[in-house]
C-alpha atoms as a PDB file:
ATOM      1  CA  UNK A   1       0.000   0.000   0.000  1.00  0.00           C
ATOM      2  CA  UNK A   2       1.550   3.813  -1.227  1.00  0.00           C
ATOM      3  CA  UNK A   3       1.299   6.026   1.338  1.00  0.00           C
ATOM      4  CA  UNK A   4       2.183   9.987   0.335  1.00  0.00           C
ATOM      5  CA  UNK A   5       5.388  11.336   2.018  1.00  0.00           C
ATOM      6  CA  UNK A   6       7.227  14.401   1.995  1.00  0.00           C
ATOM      7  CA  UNK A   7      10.897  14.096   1.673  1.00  0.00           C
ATOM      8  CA  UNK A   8      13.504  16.394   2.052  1.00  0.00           C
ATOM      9  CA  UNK A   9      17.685  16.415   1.533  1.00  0.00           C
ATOM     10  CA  UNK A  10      20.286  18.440   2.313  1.00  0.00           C
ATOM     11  CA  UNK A  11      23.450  17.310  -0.005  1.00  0.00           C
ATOM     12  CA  UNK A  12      26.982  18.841   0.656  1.00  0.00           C
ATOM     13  CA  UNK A  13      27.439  22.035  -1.033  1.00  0.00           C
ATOM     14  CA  UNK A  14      31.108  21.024  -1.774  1.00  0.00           C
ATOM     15  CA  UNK A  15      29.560  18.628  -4.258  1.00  0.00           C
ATOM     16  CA  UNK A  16      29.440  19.052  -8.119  1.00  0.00           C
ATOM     17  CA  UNK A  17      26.246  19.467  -9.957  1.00  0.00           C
ATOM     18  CA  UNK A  18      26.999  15.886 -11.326  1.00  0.00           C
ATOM     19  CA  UNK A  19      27.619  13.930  -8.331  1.00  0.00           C
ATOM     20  CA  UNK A  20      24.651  15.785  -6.783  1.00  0.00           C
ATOM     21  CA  UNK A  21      22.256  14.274  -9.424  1.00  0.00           C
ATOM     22  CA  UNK A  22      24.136  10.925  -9.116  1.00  0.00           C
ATOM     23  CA  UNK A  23      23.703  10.634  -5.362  1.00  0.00           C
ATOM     24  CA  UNK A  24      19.653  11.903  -5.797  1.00  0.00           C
ATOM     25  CA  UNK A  25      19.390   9.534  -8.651  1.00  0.00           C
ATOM     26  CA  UNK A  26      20.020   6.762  -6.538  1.00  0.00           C
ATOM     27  CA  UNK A  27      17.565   7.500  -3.665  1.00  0.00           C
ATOM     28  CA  UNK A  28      15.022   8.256  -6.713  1.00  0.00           C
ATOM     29  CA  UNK A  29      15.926   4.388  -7.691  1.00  0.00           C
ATOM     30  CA  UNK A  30      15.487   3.332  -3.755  1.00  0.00           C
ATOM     31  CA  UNK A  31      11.878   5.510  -3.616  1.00  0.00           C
ATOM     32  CA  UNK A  32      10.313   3.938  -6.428  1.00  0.00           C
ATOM     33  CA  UNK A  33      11.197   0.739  -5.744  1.00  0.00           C
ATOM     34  CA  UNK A  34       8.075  -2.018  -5.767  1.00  0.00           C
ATOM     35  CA  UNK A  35       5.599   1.027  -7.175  1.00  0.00           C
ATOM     36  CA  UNK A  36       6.339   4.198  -5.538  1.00  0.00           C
ATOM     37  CA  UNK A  37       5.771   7.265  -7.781  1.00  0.00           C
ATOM     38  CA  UNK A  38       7.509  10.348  -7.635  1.00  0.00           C
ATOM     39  CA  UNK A  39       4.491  12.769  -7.735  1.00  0.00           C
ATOM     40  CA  UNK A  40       6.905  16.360  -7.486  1.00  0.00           C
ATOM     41  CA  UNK A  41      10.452  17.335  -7.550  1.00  0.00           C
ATOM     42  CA  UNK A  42      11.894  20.390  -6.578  1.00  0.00           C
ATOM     43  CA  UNK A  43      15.184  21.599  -6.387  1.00  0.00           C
ATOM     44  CA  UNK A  44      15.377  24.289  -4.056  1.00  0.00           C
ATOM     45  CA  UNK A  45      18.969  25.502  -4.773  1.00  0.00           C
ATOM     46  CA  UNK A  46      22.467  26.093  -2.797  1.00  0.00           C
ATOM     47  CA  UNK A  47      21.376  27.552   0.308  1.00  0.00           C
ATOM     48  CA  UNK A  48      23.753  29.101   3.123  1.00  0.00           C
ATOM     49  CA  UNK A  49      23.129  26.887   6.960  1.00  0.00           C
ATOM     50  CA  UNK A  50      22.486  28.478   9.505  1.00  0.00           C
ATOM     51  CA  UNK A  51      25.102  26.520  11.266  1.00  0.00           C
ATOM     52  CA  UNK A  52      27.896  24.240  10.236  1.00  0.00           C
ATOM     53  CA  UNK A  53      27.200  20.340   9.790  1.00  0.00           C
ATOM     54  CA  UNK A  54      29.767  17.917   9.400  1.00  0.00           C
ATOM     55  CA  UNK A  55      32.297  21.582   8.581  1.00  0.00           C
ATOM     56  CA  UNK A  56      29.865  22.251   6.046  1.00  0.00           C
ATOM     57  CA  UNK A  57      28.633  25.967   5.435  1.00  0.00           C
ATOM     58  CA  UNK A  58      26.296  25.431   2.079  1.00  0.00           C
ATOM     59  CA  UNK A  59      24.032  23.083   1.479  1.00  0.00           C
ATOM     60  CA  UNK A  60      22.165  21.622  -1.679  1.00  0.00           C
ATOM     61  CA  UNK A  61      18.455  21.730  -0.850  1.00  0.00           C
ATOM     62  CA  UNK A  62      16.003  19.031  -3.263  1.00  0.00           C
ATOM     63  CA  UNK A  63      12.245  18.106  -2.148  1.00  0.00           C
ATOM     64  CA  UNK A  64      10.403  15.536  -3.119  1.00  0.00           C
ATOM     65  CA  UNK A  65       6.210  14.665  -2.538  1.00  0.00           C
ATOM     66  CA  UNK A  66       6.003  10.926  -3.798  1.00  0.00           C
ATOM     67  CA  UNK A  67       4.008   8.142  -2.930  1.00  0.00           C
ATOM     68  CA  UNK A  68       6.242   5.395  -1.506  1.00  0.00           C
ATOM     69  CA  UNK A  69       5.818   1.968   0.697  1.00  0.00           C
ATOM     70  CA  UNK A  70       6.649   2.194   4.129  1.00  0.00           C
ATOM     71  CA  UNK A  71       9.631   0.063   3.175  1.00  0.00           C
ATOM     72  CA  UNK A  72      11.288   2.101   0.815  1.00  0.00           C
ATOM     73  CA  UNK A  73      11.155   5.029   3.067  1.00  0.00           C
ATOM     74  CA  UNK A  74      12.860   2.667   5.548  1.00  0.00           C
ATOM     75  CA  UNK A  75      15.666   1.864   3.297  1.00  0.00           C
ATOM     76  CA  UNK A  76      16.226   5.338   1.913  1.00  0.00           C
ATOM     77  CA  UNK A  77      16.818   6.274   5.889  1.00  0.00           C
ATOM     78  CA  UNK A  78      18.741   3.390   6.049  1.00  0.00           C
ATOM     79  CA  UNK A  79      21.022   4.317   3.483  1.00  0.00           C
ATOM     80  CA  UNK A  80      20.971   8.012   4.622  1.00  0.00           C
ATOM     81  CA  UNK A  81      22.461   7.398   7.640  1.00  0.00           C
ATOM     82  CA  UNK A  82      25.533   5.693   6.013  1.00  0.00           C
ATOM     83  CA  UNK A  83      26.178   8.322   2.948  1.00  0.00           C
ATOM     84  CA  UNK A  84      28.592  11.214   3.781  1.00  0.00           C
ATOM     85  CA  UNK A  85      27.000  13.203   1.107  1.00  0.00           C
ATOM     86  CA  UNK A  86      24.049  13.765   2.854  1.00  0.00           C
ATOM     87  CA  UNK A  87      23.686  16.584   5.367  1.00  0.00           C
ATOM     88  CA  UNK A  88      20.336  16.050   6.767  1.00  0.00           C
ATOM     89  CA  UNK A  89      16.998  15.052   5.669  1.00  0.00           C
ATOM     90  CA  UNK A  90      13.347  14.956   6.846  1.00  0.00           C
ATOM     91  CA  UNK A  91      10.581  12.582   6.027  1.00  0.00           C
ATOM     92  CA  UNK A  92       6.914  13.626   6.570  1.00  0.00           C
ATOM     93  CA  UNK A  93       3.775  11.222   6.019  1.00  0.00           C
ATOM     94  CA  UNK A  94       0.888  13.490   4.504  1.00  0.00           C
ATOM     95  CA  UNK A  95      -1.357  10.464   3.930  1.00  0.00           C
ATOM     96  CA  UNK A  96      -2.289   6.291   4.842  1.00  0.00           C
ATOM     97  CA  UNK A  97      -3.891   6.361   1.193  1.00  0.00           C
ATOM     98  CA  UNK A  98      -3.003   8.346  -1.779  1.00  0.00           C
ATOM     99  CA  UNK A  99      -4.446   8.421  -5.270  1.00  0.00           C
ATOM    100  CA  UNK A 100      -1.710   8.991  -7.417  1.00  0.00           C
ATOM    101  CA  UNK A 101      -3.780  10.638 -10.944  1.00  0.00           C
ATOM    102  CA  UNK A 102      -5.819  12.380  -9.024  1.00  0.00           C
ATOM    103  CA  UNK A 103      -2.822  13.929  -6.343  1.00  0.00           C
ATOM    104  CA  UNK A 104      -0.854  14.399  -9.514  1.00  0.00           C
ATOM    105  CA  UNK A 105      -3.559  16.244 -11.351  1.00  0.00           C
ATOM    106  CA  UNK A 106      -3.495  18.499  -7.286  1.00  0.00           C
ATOM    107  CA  UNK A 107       0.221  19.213  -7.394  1.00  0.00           C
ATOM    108  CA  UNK A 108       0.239  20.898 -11.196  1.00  0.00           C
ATOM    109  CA  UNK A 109      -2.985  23.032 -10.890  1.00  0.00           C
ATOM    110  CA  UNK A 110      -1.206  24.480  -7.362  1.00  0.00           C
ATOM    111  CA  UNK A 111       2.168  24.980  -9.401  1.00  0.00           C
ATOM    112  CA  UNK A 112      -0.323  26.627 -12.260  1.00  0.00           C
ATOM    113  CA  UNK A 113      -1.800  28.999  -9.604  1.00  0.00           C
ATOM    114  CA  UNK A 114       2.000  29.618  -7.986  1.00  0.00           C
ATOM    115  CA  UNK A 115       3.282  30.678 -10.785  1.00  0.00           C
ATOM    116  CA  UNK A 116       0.258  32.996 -12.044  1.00  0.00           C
ATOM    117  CA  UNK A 117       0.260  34.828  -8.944  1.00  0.00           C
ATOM    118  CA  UNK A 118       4.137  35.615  -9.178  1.00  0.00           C
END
């Protein structure tokens, strides 16, 4: 059963664009895994911390809203908490049950109305 998550990273900011995709790229793979669906990406950009992690002063932001088994999310952590490249992260359930057409249909009329407004 997909359940719809919000998921967060932080990468290094010492990292080139390349490896960056390469290392999201692979939690992508893990994510999807057994019929989870990447609903939205978004690449928030470099960003400045507020403090230092692991002597790190810049971070690579990228969010994610997917719909994912309890499993994969597991494993993603799982493999979070053993890659250097990772600053931080944060995973948020939104839902138990998630209809993927009809959330995906959601997402692009709010990025429609975002971006009319600005």
């Amino acid at each position: 059963m997909n359940r719809e998550y919000e998921f967060t990273l932080v990468t290094k900011g010492e990292l080139q664009e390349a490896e960056k995709t390469k290392v999201l790229e692979g939690y992508e793979a893990v994510l999807t895994n057994a019929g989870g669906e990447i609903l939205r990406k978004d690449d928030w950009g470099m960003r400045k911390l507020c403090y230092p992690i692991k002597k790190s002063f810049r971070g690579g932001y990228s969010h994610y809203k997917l719909a994912s088994t309890p499993a994969n999310i597991a494993e993603a952590e799982r493999l979070i908490r053993i890659d250097t490249n990772i600053l931080r992260h944060l995973v948020i359930k939104v839902a138990d049950e998630v209809n993927v057409d009809e959330r995906k249909v959601e997402l692009s009329s709010e990025a429609a109305t975002k971006s009319e407004v600005r």
